[in-house]
N, C-alpha and C. Protein backbone atom coordinates (compact mmCIF):
# COMPACT_ATOMS: atom_id res chain seq x y z
N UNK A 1 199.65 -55.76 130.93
CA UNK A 1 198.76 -55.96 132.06
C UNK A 1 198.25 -54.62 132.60
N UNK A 2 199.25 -53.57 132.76
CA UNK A 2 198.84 -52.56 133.25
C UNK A 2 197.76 -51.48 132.07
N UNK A 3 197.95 -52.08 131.07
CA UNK A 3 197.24 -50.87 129.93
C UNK A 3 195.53 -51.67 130.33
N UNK A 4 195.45 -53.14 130.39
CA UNK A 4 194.25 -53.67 130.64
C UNK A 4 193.37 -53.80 131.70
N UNK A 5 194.60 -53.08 133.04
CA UNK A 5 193.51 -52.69 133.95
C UNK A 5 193.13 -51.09 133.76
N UNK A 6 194.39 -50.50 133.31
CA UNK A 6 193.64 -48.91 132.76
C UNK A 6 192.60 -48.93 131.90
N UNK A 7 192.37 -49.57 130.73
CA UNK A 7 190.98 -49.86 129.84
C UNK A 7 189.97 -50.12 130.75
N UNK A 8 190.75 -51.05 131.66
CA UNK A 8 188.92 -51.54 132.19
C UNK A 8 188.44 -50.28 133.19
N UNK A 9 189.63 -49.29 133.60
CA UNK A 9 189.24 -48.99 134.61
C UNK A 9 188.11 -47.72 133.85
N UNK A 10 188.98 -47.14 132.51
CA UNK A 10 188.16 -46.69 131.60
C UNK A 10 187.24 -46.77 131.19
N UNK A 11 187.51 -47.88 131.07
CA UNK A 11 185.23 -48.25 130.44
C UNK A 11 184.55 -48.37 131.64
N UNK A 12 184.58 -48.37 132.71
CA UNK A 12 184.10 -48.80 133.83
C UNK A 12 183.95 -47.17 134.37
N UNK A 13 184.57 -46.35 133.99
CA UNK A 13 184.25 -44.95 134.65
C UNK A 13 183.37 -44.20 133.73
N UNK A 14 183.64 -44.72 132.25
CA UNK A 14 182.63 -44.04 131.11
C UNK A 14 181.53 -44.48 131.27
N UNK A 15 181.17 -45.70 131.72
CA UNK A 15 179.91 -46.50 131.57
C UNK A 15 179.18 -45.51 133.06
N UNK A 16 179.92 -46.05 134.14
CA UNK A 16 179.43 -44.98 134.92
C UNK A 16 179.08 -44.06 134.94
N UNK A 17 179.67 -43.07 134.38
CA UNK A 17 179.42 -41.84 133.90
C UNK A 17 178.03 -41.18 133.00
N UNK A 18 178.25 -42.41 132.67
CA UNK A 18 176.86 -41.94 131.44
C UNK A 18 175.60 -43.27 132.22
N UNK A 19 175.82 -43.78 132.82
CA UNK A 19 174.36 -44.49 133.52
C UNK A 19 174.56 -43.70 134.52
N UNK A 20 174.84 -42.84 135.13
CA UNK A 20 174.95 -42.58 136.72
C UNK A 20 173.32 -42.54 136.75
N UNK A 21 172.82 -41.04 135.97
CA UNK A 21 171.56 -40.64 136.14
C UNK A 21 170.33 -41.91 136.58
N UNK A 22 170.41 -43.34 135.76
CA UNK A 22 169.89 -44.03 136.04
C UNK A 22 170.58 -44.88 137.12
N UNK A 23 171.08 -45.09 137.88
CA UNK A 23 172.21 -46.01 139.05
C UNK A 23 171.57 -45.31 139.98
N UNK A 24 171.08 -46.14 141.08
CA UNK A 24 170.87 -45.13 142.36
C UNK A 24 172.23 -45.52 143.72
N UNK A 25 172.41 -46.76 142.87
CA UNK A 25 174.15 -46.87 143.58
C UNK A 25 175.48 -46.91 143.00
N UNK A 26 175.81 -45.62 143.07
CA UNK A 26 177.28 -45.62 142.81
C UNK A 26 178.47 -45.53 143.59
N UNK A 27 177.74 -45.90 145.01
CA UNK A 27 178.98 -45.95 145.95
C UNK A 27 179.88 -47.26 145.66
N UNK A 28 179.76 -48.22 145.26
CA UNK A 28 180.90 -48.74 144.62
C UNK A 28 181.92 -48.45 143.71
N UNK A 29 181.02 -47.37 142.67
CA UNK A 29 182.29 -46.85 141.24
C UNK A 29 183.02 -45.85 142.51
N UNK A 30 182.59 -45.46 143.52
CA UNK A 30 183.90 -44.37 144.18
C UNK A 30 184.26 -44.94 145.48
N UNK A 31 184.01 -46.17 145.39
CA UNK A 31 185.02 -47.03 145.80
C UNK A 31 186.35 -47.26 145.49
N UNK A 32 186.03 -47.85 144.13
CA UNK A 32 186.92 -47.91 142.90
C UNK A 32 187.58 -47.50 142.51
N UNK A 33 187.14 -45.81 142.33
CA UNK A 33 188.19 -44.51 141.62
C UNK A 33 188.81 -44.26 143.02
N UNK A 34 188.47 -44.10 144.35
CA UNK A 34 188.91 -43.64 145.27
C UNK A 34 190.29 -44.63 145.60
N UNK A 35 190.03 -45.67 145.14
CA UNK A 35 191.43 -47.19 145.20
C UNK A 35 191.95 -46.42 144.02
N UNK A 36 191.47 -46.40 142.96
CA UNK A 36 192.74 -45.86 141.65
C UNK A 36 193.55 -44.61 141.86
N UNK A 37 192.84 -43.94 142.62
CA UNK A 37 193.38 -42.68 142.86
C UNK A 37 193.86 -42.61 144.29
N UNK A 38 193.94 -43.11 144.55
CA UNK A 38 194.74 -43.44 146.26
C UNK A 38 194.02 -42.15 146.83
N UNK A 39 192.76 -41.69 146.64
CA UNK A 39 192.54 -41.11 147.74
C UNK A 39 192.45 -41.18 149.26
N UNK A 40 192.46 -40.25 150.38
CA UNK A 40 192.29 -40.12 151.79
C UNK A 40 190.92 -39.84 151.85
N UNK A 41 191.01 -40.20 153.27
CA UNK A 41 189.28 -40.35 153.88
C UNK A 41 188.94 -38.80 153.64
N UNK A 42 189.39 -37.74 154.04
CA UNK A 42 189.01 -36.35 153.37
C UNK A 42 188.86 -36.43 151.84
N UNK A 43 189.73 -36.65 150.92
CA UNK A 43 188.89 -36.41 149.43
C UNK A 43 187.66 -37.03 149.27
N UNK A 44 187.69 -38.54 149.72
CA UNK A 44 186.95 -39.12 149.01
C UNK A 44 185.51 -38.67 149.21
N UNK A 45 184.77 -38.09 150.00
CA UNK A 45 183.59 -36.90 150.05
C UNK A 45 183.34 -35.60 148.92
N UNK A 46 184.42 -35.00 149.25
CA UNK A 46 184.86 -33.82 147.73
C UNK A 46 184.94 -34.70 146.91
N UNK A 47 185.23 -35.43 146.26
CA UNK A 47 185.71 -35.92 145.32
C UNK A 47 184.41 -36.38 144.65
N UNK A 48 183.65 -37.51 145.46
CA UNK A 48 182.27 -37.76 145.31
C UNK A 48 181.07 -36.61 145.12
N UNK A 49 180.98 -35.29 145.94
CA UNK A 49 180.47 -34.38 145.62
C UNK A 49 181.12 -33.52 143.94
N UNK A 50 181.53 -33.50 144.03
CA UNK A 50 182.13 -32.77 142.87
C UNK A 50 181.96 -33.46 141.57
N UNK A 51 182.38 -34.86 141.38
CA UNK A 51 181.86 -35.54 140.42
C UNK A 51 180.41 -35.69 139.97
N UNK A 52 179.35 -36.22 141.36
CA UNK A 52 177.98 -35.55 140.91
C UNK A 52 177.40 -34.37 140.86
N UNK A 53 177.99 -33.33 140.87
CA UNK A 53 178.02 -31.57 140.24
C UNK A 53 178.30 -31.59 138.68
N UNK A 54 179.41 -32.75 138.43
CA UNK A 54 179.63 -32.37 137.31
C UNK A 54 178.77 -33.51 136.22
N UNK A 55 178.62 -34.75 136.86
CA UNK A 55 177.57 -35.70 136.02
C UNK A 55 176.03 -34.58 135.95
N UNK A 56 175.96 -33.80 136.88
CA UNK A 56 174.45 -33.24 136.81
C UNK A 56 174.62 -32.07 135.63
N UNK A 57 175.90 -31.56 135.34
CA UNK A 57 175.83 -30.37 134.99
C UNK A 57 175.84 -30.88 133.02
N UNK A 58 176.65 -32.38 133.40
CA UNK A 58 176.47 -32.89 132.08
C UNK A 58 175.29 -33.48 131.30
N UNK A 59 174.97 -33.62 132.54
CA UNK A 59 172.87 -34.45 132.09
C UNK A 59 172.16 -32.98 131.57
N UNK A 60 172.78 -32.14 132.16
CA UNK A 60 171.98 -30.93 131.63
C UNK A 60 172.43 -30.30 130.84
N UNK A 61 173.34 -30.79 130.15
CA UNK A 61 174.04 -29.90 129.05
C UNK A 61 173.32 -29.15 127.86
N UNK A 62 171.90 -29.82 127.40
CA UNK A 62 171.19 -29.50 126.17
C UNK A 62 170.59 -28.26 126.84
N UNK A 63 169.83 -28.15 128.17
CA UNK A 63 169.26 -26.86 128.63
C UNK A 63 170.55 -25.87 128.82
N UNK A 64 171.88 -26.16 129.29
CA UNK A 64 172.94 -25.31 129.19
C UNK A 64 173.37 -24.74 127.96
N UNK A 65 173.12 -25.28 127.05
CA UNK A 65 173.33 -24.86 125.97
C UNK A 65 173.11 -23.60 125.09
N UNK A 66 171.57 -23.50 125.80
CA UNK A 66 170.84 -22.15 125.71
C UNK A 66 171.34 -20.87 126.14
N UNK A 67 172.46 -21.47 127.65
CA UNK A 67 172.77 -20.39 128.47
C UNK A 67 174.12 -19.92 127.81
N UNK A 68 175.08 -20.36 126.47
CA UNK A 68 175.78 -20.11 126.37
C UNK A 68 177.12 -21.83 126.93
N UNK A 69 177.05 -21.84 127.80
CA UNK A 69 177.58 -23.11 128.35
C UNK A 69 178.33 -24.21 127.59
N UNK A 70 178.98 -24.75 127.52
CA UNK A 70 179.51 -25.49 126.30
C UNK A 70 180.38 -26.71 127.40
N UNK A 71 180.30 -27.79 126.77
CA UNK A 71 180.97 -29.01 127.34
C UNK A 71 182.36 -28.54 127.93
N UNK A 72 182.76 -27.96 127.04
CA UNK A 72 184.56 -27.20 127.69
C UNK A 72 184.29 -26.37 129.16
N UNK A 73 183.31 -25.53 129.11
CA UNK A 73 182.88 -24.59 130.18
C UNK A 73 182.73 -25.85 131.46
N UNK A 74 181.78 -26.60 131.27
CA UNK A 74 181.70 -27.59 132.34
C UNK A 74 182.85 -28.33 132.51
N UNK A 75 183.75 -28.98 131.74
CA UNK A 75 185.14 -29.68 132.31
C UNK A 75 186.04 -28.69 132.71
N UNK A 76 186.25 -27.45 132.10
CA UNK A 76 187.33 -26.76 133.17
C UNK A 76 187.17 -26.68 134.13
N UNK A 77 185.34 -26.15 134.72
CA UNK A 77 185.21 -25.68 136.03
C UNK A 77 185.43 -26.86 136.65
N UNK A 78 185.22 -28.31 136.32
CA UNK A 78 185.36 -29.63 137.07
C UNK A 78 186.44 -29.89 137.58
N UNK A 79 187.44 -29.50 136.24
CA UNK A 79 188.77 -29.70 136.46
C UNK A 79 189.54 -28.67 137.71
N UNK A 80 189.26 -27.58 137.56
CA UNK A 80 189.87 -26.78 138.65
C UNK A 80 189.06 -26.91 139.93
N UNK A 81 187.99 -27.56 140.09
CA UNK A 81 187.57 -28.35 141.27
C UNK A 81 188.40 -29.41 142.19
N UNK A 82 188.76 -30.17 140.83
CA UNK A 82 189.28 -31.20 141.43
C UNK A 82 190.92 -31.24 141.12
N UNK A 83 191.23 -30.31 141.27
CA UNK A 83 192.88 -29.66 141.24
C UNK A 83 192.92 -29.60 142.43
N UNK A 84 192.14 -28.55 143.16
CA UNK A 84 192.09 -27.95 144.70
C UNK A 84 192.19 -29.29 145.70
N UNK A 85 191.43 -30.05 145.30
CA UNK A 85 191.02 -31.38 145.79
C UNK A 85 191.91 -32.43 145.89
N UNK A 86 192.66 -32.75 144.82
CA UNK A 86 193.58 -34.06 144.61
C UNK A 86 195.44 -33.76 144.47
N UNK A 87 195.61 -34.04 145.17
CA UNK A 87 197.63 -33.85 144.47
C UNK A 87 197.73 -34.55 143.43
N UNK A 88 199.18 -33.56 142.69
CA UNK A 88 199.28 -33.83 141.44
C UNK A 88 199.61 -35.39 140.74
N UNK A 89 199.68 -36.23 141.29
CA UNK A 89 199.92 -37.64 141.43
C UNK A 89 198.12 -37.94 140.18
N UNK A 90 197.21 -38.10 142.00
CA UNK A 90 196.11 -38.24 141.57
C UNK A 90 195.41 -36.98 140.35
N UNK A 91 195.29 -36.36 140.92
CA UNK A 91 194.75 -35.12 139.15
C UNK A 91 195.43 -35.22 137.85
N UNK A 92 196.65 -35.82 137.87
CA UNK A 92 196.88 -36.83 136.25
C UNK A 92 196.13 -37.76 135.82
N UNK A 93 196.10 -38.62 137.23
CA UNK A 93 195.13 -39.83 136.77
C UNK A 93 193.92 -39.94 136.34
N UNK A 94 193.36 -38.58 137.32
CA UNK A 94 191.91 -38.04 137.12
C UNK A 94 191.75 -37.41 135.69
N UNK A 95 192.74 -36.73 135.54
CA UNK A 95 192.55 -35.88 134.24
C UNK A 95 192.69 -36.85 133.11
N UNK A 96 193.42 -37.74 132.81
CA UNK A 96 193.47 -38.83 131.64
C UNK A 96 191.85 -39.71 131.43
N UNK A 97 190.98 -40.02 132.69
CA UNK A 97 190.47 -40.65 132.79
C UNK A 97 188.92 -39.98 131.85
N UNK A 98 189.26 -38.20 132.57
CA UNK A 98 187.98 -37.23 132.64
C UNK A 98 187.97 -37.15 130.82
N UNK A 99 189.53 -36.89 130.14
CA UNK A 99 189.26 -36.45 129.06
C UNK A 99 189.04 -37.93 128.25
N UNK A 100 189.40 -39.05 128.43
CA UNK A 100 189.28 -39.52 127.67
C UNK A 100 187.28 -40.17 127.86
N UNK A 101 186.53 -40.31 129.06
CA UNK A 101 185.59 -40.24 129.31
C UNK A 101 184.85 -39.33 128.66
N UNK A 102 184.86 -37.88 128.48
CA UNK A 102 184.26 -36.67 127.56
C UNK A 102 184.20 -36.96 126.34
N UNK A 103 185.69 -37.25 126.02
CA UNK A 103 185.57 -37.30 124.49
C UNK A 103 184.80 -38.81 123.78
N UNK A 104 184.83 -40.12 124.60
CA UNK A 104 183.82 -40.93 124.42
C UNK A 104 182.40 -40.78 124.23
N UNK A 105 181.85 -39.74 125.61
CA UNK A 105 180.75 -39.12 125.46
C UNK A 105 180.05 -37.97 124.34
N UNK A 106 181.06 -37.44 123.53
CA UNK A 106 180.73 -36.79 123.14
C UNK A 106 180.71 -37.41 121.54
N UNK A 107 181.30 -38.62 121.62
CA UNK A 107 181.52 -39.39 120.07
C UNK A 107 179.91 -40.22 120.01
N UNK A 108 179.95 -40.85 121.52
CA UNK A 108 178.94 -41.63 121.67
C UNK A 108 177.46 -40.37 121.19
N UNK A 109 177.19 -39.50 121.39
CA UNK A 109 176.29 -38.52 121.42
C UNK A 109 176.36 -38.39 120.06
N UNK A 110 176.86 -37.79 119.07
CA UNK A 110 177.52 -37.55 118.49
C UNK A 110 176.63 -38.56 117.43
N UNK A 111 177.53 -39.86 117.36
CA UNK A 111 176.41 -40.98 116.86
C UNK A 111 175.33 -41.19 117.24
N UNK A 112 174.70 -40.92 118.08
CA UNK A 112 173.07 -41.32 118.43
C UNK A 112 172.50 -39.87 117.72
N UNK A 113 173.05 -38.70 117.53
CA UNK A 113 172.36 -37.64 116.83
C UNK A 113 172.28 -37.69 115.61
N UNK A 114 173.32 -38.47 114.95
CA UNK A 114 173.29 -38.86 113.59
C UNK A 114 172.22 -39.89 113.30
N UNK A 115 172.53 -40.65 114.13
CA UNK A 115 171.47 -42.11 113.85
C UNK A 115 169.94 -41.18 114.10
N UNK A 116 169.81 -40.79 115.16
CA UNK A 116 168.45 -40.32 115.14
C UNK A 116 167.75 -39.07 114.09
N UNK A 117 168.63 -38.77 113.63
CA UNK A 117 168.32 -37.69 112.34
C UNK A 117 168.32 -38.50 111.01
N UNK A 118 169.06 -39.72 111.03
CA UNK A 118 169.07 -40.74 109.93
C UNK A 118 167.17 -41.28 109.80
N UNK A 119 166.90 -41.76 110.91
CA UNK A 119 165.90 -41.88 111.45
C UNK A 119 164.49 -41.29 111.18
N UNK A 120 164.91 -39.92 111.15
CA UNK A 120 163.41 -39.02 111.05
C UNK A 120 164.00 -38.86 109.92
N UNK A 121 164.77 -38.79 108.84
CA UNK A 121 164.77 -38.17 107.33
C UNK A 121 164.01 -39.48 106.51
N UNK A 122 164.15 -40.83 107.11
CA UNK A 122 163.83 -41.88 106.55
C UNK A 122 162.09 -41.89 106.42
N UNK A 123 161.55 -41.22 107.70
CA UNK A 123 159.92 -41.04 107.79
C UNK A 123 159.15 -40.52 106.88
């Protein structure tokens, strides 16, 4: 029971994660994480700021790229954001959620660059 509300809570933070840009409401998903993570009325502001710092910094990752910048560069600085931010309770939870969210994103990407290069070699 408990692994199937962690999945859902998983796909439900990845999906988020990667529609945010299009969502103009996500005050429900930090509703959500703010209940999973037992945050206080103080995090849950940081917590919300900091996450869309780091969804923005990930939407922009292809222009970062240029700068040197690398997906690792953006989750550490996230991560030691939200160290300062959360006790160690919650920043496990956060951190299981963040890496396994990245590394989805980056499989999911990953395949759409393949497929889309499959794509133009076929033209």
């Amino acid at each position: 029971m408990m692994k199937k509300i962690i999945s859902a809570l998983v796909v439900m933070f990845a999906m988020t994660m990667s529609v945010n840009a299009q969502s103009n409401d996500t005050s429900m998903f930090f509703k959500r994480i703010g209940c999973y993570l037992e945050l206080d009325k103080n995090q849950i502001e940081t917590v919300e700021i900091s996450m869309t710092e780091f969804n923005e910094a990930m939407d922009a990752l292809t222009d970062l790229i240029a700068t040197g910048k690398t997906v690792d560069s953006i989750v550490n600085r996230h991560k030691k954001q939200m160290k300062l931010i959360l006790n160690d309770k919650q920043y496990k939870k956060y951190e299981e959620i963040l890496d396994l969210t990245v590394r989805n994103t980056i499989e999911i990407n990953n395949e759409l660059r393949i497929n889309t290069e499959l794509l133009a070699s076929t033209k």
